[in-house]
Structures are given as C-alpha cells and as structure tokens.
N, C-alpha and C. Protein backbone atom coordinates (compact mmCIF):
# COMPACT_ATOMS: atom_id res chain seq x y z
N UNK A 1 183.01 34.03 43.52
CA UNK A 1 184.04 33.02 43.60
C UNK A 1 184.88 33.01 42.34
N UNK A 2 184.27 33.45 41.00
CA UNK A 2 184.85 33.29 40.24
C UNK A 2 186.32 34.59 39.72
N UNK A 3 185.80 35.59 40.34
CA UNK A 3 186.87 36.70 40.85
C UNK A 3 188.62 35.51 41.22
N UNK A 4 188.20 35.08 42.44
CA UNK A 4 188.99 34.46 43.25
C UNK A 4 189.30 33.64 41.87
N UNK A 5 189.34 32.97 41.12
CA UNK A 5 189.37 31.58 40.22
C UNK A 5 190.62 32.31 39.22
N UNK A 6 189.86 33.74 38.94
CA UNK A 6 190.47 34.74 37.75
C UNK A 6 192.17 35.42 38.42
N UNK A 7 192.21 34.90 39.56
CA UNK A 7 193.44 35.81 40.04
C UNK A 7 195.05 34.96 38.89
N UNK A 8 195.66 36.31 38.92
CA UNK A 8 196.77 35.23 38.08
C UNK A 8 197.98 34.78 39.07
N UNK A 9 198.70 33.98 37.82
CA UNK A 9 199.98 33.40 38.67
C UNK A 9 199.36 32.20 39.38
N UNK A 10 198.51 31.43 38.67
CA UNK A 10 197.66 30.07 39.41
C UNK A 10 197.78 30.31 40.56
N UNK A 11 196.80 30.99 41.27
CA UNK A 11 196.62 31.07 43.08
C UNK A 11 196.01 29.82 43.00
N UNK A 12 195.47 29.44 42.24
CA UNK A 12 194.71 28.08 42.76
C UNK A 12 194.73 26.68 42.22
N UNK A 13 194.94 25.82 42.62
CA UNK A 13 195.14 24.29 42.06
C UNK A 13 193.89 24.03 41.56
N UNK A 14 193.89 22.96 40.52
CA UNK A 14 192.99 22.54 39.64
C UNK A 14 192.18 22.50 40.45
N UNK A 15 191.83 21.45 41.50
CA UNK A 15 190.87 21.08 42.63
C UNK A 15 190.60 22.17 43.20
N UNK A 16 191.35 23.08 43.64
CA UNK A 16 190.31 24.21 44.37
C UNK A 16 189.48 25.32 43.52
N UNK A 17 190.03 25.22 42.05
CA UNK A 17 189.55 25.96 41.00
C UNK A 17 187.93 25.28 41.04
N UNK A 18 187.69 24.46 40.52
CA UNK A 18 186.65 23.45 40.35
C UNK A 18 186.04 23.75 41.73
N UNK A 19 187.00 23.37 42.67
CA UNK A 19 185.69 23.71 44.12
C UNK A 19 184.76 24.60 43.84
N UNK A 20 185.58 26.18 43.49
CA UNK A 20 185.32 27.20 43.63
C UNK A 20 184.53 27.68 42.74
N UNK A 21 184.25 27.20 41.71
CA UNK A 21 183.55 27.35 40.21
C UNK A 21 182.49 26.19 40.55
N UNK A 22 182.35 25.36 41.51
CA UNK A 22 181.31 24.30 41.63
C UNK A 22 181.60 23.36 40.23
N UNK A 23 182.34 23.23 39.98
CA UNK A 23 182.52 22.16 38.54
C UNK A 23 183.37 20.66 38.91
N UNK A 24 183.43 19.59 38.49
CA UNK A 24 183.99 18.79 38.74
C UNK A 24 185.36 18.55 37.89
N UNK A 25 186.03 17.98 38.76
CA UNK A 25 187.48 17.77 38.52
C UNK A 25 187.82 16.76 36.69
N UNK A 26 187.82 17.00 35.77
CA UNK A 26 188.48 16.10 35.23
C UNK A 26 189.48 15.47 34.41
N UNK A 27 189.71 14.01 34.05
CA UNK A 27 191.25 14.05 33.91
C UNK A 27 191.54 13.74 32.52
N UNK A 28 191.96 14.23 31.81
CA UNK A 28 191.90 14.30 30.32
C UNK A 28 192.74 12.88 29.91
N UNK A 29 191.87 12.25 28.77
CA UNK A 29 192.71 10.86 28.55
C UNK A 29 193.41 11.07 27.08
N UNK A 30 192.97 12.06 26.39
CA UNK A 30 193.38 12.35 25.13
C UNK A 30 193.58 13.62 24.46
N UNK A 31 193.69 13.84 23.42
CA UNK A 31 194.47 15.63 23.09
C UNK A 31 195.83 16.02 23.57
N UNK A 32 195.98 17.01 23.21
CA UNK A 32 197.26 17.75 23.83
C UNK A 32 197.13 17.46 25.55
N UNK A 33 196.05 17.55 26.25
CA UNK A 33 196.01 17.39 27.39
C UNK A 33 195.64 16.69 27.87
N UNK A 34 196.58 15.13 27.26
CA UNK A 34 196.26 13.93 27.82
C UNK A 34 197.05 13.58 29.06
N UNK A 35 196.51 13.16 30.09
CA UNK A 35 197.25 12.92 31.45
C UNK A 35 197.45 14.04 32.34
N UNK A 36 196.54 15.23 32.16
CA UNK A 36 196.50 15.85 33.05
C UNK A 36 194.96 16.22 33.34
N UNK A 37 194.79 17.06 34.66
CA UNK A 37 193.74 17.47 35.08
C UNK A 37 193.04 18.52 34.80
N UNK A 38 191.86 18.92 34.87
CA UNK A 38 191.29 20.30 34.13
C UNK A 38 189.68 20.40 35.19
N UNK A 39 189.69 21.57 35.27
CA UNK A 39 187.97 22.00 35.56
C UNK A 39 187.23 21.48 34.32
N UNK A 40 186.43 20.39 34.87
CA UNK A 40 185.54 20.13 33.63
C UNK A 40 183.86 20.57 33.45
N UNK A 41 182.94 20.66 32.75
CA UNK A 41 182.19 21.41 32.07
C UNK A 41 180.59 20.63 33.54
N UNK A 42 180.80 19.31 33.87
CA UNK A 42 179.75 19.02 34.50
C UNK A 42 180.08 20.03 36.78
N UNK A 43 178.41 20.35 36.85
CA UNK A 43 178.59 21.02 38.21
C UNK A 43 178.76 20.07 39.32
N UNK A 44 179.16 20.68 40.21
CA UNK A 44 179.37 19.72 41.53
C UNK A 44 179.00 20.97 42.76
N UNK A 45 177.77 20.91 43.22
CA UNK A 45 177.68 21.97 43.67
C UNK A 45 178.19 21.70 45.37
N UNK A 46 178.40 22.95 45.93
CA UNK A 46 179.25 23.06 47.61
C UNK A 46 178.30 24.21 48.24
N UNK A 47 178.55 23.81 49.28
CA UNK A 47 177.88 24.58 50.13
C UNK A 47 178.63 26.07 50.46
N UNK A 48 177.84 27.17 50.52
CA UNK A 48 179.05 28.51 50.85
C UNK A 48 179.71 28.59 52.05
N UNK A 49 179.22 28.24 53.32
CA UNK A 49 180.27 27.89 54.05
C UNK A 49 181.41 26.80 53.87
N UNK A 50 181.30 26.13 52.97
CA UNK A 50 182.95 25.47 52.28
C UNK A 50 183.58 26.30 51.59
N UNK A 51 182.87 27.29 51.16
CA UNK A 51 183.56 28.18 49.82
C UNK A 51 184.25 29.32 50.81
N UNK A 52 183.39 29.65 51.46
CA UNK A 52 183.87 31.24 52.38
C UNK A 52 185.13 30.45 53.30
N UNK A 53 185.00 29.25 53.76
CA UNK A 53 185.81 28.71 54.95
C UNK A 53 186.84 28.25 54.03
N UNK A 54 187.14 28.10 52.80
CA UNK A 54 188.30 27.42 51.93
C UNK A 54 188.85 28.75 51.73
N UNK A 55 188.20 29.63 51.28
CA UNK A 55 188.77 31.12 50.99
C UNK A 55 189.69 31.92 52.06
N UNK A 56 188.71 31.93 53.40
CA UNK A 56 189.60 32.53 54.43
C UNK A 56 190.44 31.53 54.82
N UNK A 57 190.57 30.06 54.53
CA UNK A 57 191.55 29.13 55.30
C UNK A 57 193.12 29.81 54.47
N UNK A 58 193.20 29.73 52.94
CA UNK A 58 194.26 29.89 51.69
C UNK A 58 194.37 31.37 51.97
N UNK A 59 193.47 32.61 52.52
CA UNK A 59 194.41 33.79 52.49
C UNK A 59 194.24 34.06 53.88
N UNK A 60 193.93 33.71 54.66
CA UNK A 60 194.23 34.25 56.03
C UNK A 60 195.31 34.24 56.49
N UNK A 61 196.14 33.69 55.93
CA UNK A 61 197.71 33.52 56.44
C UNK A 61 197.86 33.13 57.96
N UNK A 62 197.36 32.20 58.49
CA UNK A 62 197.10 31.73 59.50
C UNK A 62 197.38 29.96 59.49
N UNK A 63 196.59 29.38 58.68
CA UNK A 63 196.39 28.11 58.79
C UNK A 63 194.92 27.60 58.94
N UNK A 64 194.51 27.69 59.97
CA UNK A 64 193.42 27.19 60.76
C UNK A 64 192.51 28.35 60.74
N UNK A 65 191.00 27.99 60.90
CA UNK A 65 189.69 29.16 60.59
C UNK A 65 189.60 29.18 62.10
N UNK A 66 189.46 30.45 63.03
CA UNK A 66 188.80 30.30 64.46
C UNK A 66 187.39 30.08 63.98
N UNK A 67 186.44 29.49 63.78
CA UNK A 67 185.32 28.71 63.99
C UNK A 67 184.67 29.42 65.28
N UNK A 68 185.39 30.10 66.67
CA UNK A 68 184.69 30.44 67.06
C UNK A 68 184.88 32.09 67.43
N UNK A 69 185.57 32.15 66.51
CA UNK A 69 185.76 34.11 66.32
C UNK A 69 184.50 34.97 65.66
N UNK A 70 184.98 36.28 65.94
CA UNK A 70 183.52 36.49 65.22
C UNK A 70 182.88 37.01 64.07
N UNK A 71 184.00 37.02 63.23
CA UNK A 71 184.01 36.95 61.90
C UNK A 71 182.86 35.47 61.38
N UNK A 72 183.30 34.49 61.86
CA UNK A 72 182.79 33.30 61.64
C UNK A 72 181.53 33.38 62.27
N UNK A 73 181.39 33.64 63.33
CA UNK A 73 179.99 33.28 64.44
C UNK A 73 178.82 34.29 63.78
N UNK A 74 179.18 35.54 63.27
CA UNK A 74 178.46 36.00 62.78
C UNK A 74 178.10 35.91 60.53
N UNK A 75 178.84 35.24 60.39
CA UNK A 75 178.56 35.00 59.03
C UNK A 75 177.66 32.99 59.29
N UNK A 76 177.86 32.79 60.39
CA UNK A 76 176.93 31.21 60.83
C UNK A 76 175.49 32.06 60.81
N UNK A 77 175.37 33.21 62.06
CA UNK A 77 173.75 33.75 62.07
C UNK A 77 173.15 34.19 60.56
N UNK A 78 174.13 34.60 60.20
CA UNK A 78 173.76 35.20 58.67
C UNK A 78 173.29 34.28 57.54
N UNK A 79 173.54 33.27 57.85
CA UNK A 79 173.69 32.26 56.95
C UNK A 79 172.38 30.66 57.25
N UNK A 80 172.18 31.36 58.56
CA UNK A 80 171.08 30.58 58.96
C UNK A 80 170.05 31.27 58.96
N UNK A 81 169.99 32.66 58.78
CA UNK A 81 168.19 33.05 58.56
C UNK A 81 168.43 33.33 56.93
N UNK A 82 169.45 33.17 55.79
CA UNK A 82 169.53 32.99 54.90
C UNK A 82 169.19 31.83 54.16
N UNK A 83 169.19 30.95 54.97
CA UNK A 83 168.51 29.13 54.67
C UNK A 83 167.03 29.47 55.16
N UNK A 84 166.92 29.72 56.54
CA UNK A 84 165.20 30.10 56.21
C UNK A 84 164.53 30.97 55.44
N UNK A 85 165.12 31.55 54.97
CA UNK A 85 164.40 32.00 53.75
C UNK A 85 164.18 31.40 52.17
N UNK A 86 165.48 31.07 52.30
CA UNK A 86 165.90 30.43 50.93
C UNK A 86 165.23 28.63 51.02
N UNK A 87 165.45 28.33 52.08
CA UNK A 87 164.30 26.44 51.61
C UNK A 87 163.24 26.51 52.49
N UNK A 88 162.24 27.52 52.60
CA UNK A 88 161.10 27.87 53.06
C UNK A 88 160.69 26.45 53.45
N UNK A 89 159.83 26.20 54.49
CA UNK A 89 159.24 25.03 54.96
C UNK A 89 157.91 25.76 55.46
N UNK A 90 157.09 24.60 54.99
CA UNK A 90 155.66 24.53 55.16
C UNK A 90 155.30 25.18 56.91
N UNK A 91 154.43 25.51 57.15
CA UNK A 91 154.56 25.93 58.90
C UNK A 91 155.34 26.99 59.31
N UNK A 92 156.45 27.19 58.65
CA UNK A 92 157.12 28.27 58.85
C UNK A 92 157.14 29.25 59.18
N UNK A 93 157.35 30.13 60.22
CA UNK A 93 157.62 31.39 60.11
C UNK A 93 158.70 32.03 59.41
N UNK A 94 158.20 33.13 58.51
CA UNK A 94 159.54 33.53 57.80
C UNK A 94 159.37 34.96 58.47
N UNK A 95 161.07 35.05 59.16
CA UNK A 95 160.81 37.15 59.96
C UNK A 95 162.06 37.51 59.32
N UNK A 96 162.04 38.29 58.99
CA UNK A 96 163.68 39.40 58.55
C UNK A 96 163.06 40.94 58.91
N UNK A 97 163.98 41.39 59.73
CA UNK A 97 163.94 42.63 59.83
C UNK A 97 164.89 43.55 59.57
N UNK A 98 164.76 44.83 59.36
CA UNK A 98 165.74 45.80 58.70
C UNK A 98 166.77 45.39 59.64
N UNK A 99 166.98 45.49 60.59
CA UNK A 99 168.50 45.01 61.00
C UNK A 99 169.00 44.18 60.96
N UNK A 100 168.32 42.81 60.40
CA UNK A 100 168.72 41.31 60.37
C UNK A 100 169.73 41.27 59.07
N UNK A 101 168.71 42.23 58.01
CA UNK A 101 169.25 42.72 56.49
C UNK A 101 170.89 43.54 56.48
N UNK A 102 170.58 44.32 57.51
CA UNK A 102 171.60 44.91 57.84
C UNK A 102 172.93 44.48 57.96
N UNK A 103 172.57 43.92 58.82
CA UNK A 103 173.39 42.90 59.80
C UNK A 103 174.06 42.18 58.50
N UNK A 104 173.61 41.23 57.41
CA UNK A 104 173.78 40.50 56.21
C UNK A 104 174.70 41.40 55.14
N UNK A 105 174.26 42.46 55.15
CA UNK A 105 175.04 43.29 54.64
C UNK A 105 176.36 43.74 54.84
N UNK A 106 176.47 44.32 55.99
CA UNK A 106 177.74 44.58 56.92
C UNK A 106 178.19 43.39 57.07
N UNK A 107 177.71 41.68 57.05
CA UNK A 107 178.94 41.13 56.90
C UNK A 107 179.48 40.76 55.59
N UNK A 108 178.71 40.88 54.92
CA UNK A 108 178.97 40.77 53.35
C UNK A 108 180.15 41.55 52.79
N UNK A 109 180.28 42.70 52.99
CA UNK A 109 181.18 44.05 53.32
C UNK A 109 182.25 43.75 54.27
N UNK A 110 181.74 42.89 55.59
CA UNK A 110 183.85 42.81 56.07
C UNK A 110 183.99 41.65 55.68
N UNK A 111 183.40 40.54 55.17
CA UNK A 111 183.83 39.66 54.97
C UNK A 111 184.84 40.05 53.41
N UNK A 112 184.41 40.48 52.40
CA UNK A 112 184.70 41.06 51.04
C UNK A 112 186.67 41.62 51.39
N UNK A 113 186.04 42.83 52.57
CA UNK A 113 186.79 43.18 52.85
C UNK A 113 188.64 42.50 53.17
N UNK A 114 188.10 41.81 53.91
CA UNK A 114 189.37 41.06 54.96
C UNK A 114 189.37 39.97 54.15
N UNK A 115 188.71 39.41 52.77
CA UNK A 115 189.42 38.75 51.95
C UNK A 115 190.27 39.86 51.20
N UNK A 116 189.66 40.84 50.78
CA UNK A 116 190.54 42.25 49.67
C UNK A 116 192.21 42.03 50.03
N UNK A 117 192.08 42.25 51.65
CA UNK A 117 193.44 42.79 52.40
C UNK A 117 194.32 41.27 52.25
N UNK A 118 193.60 40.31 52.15
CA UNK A 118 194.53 38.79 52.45
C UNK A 118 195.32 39.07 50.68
N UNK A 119 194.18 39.01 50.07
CA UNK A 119 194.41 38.66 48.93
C UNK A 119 195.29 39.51 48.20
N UNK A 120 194.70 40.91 48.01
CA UNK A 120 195.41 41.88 47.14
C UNK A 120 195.78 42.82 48.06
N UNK A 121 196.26 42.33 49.28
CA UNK A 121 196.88 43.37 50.34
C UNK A 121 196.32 44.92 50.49
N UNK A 122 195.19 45.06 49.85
CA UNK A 122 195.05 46.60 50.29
C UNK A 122 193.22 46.56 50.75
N UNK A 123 192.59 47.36 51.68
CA UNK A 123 191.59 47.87 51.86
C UNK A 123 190.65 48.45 50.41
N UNK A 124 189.66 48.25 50.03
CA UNK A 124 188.29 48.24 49.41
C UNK A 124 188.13 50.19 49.87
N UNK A 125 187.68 50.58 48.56
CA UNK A 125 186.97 51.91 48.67
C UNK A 125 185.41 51.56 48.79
N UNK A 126 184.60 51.93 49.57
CA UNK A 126 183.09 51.68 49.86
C UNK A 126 182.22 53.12 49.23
C-alpha cells in the first residue's frame, strides 16, 4: 500500500493517504503547519478488502467496484481461507491445498497486475 502512498503528483488526499498507510488523520494546531491536515504517527488499522476495494474503486476508471465480477468473487474466496488461517479457532479445521495456494497466488498477480495497468498504464514483466 505504501508503493500506492509513494506515487507522485499527490494521487492521494491526506485521508486516503492515512487510509492506506493505516495511520490516523491529524490536524495540526501549531508550527508552520498550523490549520492543516497530515498523516499522523498513531495506527488506525482497515481491513484489506477496504484497501484493495478503495484502490480498484480510484484507478479503475469506472466509478463503482462490480462486487459481483470475478476479479472480486475470487479475491472474497481468497481472502476467506486467508482468515481461516490467519484467526485460527479452537475446533477448527485448518485445509490449504496446493491449488488453494495457487489459486492465492494467481490472484495476487492479476490483482497487482490490473492495478499496474490502472495506475502506471502499462503491463508488469513476471
């Protein structure tokens, strides 16, 4: 995310900077940068589907996320045997299999991707 934060020519407003860096917004009352806003030093943490869905909303050049396309439908499966793994619960079965991994991978890779092309207009060498 912080790639995205580093782009120049402010692609991003204070608030989505901070989204994107997980930091909270704040508003300076004194110094040279009194009365304005800044990414400040305490975290505010977000969930990555806010981060991935704020990202493709600002370069998709679209407007609106299809939610039920399948860019999306498959970074939801990905992201839900990624929570069972990641906040393990008692009773649990935990399964990943080489293609589940796979699968996580390859979307990791078009997702990367089809931000590359929004963002810096060109296709990723793999």
């Amino acid at each position: 995310m912080q790639d995205y934060v580093a782009l120049p020519d402010r692609t991003f407003a204070v608030h989505e900077a901070a989204f994107l860096e997980e930091k909270q917004v704040q508003f300076m009352t004194s110094g040279k940068d009194a009365g304005t806003f800044r990414v400040g030093p305490s975290p505010e943490f977000r969930r990555i589907e806010d981060k991935v869905l704020f990202l493709i909303a600002k370069f998709g050049g679209g407007g609106k996320v299809d939610k039920g396309g399948q860019l999306w439908q498959k970074f939801e499966k990905v992201k839900k045997k990624r929570n069972t793994l990641t906040h393990y619960r008692r009773g649990s079965d935990i399964d990943l299999t080489a293609q589940e991994a796979q699968e996580a991978m390859d979307l990791a890779k078009e997702l990367i991707e089809f931000l590359s092309r929004k963002v810096w207009k060109k296709s990723l060498r793999w």
